[in-house]
PDB file of N, CA and C in Angstrom:
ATOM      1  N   UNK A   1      76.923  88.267 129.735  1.00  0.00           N
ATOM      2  CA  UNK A   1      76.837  89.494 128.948  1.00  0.00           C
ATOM      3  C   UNK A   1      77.855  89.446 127.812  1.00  0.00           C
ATOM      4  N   UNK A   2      77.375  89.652 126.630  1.00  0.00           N
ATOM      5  CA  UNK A   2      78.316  89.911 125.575  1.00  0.00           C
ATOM      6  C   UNK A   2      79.526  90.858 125.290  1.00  0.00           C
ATOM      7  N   UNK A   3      80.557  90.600 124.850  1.00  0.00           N
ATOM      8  CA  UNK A   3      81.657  91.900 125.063  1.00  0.00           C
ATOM      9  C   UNK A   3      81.335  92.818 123.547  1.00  0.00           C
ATOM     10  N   UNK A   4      81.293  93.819 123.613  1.00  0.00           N
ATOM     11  CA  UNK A   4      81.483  94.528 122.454  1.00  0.00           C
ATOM     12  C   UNK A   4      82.495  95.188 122.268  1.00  0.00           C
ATOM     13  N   UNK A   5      83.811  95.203 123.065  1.00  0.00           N
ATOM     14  CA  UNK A   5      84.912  96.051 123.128  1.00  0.00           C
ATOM     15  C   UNK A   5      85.987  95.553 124.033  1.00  0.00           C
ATOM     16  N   UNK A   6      87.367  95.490 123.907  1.00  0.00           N
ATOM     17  CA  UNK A   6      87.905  95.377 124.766  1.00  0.00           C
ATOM     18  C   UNK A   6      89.325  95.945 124.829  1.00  0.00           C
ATOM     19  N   UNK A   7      89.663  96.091 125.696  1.00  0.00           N
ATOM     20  CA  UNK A   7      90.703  97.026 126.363  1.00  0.00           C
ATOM     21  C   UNK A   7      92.348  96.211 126.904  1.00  0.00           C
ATOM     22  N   UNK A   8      93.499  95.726 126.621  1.00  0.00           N
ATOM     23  CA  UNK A   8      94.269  95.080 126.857  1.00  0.00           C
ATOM     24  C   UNK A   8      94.909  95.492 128.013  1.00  0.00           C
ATOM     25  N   UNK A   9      95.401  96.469 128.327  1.00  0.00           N
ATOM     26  CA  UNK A   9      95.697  97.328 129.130  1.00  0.00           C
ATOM     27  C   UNK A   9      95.385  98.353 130.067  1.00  0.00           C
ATOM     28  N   UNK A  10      95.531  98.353 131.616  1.00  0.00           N
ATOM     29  CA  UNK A  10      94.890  99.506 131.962  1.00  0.00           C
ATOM     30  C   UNK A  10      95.649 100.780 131.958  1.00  0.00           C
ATOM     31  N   UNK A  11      96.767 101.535 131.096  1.00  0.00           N
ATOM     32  CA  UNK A  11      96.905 102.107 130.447  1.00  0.00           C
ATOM     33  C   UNK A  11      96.551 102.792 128.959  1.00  0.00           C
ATOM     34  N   UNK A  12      96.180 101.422 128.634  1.00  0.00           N
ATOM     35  CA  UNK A  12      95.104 102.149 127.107  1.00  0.00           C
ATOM     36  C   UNK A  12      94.351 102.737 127.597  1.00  0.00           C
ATOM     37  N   UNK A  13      94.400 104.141 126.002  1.00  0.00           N
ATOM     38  CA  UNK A  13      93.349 104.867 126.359  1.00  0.00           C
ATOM     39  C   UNK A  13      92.188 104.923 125.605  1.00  0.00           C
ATOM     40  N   UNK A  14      92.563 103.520 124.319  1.00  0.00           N
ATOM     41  CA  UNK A  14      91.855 103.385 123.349  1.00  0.00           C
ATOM     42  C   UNK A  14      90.948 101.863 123.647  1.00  0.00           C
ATOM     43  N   UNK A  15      90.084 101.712 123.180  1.00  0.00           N
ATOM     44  CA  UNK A  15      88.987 100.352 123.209  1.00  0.00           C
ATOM     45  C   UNK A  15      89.036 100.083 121.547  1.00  0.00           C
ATOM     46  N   UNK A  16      89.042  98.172 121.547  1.00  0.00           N
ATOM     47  CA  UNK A  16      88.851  97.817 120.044  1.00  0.00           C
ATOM     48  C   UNK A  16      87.530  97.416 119.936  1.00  0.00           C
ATOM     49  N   UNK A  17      86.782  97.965 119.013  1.00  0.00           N
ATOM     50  CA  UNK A  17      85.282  97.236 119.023  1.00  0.00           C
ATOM     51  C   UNK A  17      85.473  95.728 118.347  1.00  0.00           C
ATOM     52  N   UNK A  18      84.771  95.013 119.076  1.00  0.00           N
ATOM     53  CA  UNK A  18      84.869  93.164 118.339  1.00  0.00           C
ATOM     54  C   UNK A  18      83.392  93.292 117.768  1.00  0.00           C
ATOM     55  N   UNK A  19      82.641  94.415 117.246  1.00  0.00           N
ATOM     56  CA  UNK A  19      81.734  94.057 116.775  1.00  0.00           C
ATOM     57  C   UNK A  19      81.354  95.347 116.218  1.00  0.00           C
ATOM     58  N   UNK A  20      80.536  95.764 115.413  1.00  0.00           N
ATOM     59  CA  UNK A  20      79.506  96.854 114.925  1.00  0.00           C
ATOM     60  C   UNK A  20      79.001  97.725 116.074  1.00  0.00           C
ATOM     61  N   UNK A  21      79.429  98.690 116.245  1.00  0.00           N
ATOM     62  CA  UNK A  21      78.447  99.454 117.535  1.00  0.00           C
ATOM     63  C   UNK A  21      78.244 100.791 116.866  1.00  0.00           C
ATOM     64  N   UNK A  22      76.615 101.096 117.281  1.00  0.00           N
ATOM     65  CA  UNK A  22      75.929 102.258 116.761  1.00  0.00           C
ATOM     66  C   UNK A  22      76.162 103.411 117.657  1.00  0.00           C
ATOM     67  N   UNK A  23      75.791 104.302 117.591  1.00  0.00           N
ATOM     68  CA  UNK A  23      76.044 105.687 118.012  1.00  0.00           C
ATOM     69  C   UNK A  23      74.890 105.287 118.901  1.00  0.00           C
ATOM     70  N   UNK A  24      75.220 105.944 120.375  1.00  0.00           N
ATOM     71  CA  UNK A  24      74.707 105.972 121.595  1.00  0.00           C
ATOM     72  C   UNK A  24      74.276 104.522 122.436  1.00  0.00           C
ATOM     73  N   UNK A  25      75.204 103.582 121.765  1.00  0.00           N
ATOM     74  CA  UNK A  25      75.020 102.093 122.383  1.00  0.00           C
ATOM     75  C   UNK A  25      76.311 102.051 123.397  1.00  0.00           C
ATOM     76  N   UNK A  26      75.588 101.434 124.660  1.00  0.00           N
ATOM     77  CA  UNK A  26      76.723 101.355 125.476  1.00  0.00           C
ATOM     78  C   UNK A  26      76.902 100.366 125.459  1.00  0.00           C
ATOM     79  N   UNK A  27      78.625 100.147 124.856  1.00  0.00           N
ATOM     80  CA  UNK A  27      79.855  99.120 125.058  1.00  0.00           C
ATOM     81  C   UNK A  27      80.178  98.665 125.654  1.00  0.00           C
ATOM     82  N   UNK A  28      79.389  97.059 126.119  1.00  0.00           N
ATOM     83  CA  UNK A  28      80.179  96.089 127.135  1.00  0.00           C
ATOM     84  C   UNK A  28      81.517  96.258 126.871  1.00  0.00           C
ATOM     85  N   UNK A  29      82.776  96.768 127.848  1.00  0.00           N
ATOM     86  CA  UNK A  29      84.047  96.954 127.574  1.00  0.00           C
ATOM     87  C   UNK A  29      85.056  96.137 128.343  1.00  0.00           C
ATOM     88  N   UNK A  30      85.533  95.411 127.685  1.00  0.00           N
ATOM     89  CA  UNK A  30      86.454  94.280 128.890  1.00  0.00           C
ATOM     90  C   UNK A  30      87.427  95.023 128.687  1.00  0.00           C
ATOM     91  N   UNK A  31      88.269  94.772 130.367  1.00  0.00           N
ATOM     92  CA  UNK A  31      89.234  94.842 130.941  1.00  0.00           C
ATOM     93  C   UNK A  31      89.829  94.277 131.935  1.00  0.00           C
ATOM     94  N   UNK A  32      90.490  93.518 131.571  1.00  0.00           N
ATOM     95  CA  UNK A  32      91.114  92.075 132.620  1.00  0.00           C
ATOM     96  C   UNK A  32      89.635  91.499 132.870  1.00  0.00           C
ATOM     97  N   UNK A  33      89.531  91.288 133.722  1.00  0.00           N
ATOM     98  CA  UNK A  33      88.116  90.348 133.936  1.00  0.00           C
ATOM     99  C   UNK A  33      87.063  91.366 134.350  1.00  0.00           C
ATOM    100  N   UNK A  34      86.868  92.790 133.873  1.00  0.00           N
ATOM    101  CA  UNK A  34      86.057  93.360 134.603  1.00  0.00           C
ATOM    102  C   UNK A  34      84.818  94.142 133.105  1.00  0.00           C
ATOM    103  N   UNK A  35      83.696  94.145 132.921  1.00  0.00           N
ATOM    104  CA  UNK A  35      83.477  94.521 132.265  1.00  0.00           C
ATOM    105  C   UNK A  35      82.898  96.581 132.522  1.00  0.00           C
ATOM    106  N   UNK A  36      83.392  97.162 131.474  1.00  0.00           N
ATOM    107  CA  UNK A  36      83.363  98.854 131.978  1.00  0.00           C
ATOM    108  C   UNK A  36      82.206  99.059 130.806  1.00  0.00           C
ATOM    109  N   UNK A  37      81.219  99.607 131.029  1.00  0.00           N
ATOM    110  CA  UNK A  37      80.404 100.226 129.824  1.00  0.00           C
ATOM    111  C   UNK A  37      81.036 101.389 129.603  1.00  0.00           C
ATOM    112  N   UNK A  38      80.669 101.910 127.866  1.00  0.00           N
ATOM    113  CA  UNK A  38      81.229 102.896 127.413  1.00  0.00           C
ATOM    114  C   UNK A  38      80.704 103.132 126.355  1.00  0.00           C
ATOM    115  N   UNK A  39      79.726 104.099 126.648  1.00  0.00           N
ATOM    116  CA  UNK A  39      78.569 104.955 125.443  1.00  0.00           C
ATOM    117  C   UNK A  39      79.142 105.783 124.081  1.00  0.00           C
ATOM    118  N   UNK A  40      78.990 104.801 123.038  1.00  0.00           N
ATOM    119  CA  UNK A  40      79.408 105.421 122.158  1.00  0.00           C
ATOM    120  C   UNK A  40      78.863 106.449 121.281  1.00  0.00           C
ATOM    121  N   UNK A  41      79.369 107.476 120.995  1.00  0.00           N
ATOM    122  CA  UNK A  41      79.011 109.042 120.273  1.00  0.00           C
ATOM    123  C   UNK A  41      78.963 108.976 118.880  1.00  0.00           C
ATOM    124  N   UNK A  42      79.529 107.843 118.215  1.00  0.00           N
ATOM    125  CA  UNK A  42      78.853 107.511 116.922  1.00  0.00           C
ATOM    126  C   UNK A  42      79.454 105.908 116.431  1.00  0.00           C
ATOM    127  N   UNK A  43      78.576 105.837 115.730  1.00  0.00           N
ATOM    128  CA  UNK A  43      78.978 104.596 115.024  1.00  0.00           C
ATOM    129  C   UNK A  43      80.683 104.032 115.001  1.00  0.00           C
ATOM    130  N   UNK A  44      80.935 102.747 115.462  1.00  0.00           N
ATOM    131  CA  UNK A  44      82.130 102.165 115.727  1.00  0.00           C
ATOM    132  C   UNK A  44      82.320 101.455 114.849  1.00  0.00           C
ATOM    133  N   UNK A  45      82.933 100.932 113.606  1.00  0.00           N
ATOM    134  CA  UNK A  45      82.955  99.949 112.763  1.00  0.00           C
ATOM    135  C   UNK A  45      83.610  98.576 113.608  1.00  0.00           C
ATOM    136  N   UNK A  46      83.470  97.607 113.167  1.00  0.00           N
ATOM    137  CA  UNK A  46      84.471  96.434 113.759  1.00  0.00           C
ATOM    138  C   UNK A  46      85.601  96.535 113.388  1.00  0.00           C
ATOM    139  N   UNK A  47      86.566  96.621 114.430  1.00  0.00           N
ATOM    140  CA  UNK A  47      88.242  96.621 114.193  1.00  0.00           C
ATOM    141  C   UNK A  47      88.449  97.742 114.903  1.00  0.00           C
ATOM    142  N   UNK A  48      87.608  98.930 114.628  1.00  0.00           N
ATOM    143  CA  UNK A  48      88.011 100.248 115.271  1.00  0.00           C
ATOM    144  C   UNK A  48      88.042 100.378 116.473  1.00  0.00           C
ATOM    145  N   UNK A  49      88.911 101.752 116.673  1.00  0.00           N
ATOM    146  CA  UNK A  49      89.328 102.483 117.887  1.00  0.00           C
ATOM    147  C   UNK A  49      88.418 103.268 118.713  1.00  0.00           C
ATOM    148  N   UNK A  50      87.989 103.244 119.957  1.00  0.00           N
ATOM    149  CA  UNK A  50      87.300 104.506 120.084  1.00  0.00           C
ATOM    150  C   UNK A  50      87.925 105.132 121.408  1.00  0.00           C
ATOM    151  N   UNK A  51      87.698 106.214 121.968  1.00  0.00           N
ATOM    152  CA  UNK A  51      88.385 106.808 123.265  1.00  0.00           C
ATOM    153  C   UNK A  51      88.099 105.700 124.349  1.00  0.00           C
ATOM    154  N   UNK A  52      88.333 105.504 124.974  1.00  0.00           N
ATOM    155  CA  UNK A  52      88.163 104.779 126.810  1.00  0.00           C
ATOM    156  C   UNK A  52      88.031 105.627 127.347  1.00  0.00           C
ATOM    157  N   UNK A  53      88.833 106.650 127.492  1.00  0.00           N
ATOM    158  CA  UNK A  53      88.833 107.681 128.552  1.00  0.00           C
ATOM    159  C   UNK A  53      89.020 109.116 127.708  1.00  0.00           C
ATOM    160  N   UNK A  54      88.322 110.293 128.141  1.00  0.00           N
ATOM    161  CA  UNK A  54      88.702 111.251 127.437  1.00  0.00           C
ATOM    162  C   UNK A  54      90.184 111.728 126.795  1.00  0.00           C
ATOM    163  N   UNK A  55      90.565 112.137 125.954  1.00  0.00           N
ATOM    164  CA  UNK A  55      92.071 112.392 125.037  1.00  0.00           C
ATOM    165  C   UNK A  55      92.156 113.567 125.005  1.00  0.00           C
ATOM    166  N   UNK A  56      93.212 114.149 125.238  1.00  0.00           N
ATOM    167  CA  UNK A  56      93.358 115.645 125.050  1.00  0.00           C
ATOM    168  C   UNK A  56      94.456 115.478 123.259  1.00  0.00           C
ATOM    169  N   UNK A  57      94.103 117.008 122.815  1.00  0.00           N
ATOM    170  CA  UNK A  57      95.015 117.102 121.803  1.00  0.00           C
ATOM    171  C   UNK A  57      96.641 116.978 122.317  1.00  0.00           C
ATOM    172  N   UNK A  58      97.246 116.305 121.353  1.00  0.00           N
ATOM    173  CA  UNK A  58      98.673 115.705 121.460  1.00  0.00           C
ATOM    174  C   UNK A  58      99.604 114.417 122.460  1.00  0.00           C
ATOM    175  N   UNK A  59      98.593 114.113 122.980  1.00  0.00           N
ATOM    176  CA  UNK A  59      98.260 113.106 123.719  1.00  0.00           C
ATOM    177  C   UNK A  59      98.511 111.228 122.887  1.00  0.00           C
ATOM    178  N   UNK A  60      99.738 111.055 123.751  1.00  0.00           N
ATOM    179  CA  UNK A  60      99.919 109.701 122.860  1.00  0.00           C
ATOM    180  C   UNK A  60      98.835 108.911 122.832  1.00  0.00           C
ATOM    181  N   UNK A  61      98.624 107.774 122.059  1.00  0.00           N
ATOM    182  CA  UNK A  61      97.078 107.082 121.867  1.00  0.00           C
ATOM    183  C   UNK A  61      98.192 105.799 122.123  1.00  0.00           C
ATOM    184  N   UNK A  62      97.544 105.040 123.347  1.00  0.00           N
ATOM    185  CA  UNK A  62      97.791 103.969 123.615  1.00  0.00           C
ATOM    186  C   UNK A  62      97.399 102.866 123.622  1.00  0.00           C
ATOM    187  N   UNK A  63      97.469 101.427 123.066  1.00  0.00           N
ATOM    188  CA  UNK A  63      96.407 100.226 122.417  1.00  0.00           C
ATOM    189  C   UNK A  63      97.438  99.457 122.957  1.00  0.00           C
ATOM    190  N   UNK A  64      97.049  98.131 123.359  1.00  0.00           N
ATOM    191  CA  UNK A  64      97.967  96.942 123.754  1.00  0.00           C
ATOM    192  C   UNK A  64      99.509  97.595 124.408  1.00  0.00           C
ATOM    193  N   UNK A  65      99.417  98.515 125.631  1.00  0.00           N
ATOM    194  CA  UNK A  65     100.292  99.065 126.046  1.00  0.00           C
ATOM    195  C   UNK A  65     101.518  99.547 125.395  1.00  0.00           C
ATOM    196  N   UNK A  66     101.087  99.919 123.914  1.00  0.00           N
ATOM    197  CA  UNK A  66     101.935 100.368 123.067  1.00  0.00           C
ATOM    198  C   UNK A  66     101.771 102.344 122.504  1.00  0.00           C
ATOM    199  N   UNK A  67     102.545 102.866 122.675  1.00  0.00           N
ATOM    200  CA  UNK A  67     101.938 104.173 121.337  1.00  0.00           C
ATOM    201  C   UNK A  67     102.022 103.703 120.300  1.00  0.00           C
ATOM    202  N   UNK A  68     100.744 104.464 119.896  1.00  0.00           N
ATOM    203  CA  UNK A  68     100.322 103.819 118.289  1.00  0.00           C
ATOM    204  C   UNK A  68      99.871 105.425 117.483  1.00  0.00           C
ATOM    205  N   UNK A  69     100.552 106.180 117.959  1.00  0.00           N
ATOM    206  CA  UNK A  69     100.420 107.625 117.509  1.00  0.00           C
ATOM    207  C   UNK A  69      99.986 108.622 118.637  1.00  0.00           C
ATOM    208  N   UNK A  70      99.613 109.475 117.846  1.00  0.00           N
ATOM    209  CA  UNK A  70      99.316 110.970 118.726  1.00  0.00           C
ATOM    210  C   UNK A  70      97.970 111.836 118.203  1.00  0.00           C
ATOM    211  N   UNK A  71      97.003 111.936 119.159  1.00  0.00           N
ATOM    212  CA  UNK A  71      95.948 112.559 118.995  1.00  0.00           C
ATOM    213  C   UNK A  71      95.910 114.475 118.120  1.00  0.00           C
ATOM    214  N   UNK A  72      95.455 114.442 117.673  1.00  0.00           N
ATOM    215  CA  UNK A  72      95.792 115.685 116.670  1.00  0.00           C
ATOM    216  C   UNK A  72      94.328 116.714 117.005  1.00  0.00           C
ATOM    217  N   UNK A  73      93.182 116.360 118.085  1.00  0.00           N
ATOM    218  CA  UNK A  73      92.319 116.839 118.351  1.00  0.00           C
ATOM    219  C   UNK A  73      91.717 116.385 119.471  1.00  0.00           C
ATOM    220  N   UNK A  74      90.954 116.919 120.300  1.00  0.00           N
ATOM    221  CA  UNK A  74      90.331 116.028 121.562  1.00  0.00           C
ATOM    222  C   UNK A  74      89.563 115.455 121.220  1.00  0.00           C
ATOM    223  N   UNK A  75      89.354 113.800 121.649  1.00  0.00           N
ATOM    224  CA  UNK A  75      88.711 112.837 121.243  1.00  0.00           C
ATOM    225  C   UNK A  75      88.192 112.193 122.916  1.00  0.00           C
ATOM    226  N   UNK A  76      86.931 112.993 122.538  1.00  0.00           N
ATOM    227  CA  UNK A  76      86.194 112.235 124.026  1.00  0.00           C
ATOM    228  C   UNK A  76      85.722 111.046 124.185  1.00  0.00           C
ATOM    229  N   UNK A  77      85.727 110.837 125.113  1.00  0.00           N
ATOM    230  CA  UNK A  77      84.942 109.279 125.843  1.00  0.00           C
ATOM    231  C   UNK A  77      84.492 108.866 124.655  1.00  0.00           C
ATOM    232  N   UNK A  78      84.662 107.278 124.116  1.00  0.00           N
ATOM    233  CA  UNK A  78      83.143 107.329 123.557  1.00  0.00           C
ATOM    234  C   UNK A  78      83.076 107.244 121.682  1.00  0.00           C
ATOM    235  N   UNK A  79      83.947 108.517 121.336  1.00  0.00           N
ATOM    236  CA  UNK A  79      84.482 108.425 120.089  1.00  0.00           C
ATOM    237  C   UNK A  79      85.467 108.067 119.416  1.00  0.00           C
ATOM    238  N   UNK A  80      84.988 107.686 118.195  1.00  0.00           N
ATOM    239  CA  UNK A  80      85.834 107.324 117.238  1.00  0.00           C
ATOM    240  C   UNK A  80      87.082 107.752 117.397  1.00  0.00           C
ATOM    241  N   UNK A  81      88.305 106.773 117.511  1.00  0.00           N
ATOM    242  CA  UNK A  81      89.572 107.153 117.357  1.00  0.00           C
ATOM    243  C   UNK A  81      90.592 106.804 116.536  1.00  0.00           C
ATOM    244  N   UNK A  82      90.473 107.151 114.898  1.00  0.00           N
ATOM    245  CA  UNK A  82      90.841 106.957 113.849  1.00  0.00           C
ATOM    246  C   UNK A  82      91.706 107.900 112.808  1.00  0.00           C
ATOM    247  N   UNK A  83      92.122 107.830 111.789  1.00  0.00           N
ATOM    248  CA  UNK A  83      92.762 108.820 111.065  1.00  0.00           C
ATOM    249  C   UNK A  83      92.164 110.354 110.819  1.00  0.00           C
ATOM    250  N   UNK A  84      91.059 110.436 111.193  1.00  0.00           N
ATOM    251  CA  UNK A  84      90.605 112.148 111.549  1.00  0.00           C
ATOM    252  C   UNK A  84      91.294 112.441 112.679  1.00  0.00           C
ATOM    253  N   UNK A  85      91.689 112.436 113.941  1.00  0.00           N
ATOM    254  CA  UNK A  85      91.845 112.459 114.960  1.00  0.00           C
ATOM    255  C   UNK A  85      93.197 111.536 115.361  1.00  0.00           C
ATOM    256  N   UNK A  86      93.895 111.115 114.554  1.00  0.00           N
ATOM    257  CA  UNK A  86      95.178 110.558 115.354  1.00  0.00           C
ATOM    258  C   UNK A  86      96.334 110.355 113.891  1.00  0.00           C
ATOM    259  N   UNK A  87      97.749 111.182 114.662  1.00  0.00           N
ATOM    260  CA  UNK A  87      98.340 111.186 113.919  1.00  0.00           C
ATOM    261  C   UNK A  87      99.488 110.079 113.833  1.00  0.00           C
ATOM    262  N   UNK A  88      99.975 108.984 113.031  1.00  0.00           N
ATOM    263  CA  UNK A  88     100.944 108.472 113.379  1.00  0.00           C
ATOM    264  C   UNK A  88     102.626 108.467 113.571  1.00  0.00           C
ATOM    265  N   UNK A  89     102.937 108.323 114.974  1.00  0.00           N
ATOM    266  CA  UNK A  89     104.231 108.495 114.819  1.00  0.00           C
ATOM    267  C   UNK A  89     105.316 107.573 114.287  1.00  0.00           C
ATOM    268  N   UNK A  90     104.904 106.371 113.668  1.00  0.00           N
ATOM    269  CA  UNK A  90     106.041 105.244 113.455  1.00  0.00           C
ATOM    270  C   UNK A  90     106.307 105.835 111.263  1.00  0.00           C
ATOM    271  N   UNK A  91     107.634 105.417 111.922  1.00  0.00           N
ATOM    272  CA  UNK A  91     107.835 105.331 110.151  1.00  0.00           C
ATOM    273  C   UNK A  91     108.101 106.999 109.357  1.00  0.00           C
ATOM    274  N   UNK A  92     107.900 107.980 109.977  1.00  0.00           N
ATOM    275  CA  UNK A  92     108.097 109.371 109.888  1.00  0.00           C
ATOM    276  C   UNK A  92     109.240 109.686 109.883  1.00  0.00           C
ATOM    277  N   UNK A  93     110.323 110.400 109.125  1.00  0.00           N
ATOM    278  CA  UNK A  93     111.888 110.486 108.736  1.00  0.00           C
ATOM    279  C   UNK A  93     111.552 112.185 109.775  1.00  0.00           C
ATOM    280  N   UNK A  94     110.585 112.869 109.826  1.00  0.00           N
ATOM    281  CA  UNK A  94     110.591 113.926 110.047  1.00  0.00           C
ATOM    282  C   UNK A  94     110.716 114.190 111.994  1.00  0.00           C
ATOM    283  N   UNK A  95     110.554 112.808 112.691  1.00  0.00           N
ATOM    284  CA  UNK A  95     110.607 112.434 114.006  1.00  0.00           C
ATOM    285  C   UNK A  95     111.947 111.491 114.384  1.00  0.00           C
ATOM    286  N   UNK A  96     112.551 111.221 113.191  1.00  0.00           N
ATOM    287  CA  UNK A  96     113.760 110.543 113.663  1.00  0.00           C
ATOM    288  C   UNK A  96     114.482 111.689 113.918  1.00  0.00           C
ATOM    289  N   UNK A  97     115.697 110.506 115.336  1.00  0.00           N
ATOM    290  CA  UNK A  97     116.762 111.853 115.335  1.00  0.00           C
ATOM    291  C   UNK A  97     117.724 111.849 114.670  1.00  0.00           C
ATOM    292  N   UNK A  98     118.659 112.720 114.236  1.00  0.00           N
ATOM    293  CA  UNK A  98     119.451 113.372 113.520  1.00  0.00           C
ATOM    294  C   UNK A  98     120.800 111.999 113.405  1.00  0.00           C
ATOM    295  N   UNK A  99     120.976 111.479 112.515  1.00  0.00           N
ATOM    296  CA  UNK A  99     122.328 110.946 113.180  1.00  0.00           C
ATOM    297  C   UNK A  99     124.240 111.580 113.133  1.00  0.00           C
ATOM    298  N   UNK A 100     124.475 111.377 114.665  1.00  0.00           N
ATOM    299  CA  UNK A 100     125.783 112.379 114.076  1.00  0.00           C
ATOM    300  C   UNK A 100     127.247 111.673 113.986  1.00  0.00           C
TER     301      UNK A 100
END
């Protein structure tokens, strides 16, 4: 079976598509050696993010067992998880702390 997605971590909560996936195609999704389907709610470009598991608003977004920002809306199963929907925390003067 072909992979269309895969998952580094079983803490991510995000999937990378390795390919083009259309809205309502379910995503061969690797994870360690196991493959998880995961029906996507719209079109996935290649490279992109989409939920793994449902996201609540403010909810760190986790990829290669890293935060890679913070969800700014609920992003269910399935969908796109990109700059509509995730805010980044690196590099922001307004999240550093204070130095004293």
């Amino acid at each position: 079976m072909a992979i269309d997605a895969i998952v580094l971590r079983s803490v991510d909560n995000v999937a990378t598509a390795v390919q083009n996936l259309k809205e309502g195609q379910e995503a061969a999704t690797r994870l360690d050696r196991e493959l998880i389907p995961v029906v996507v709610g719209q079109d996935i470009p290649y490279g992109h993010k989409f939920a793994f598991r449902d996201i609540k608003k403010g909810e760190n977004i986790l990829k290669y067992g890293e935060v890679i920002g913070r969800a700014t809306a609920d992003i269910p199963r399935g969908m796109h998880a990109h700059v509509q929907n995730i805010e980044s925390l690196r590099g922001r003067g307004d999240l550093q702390k204070e130095e004293a």
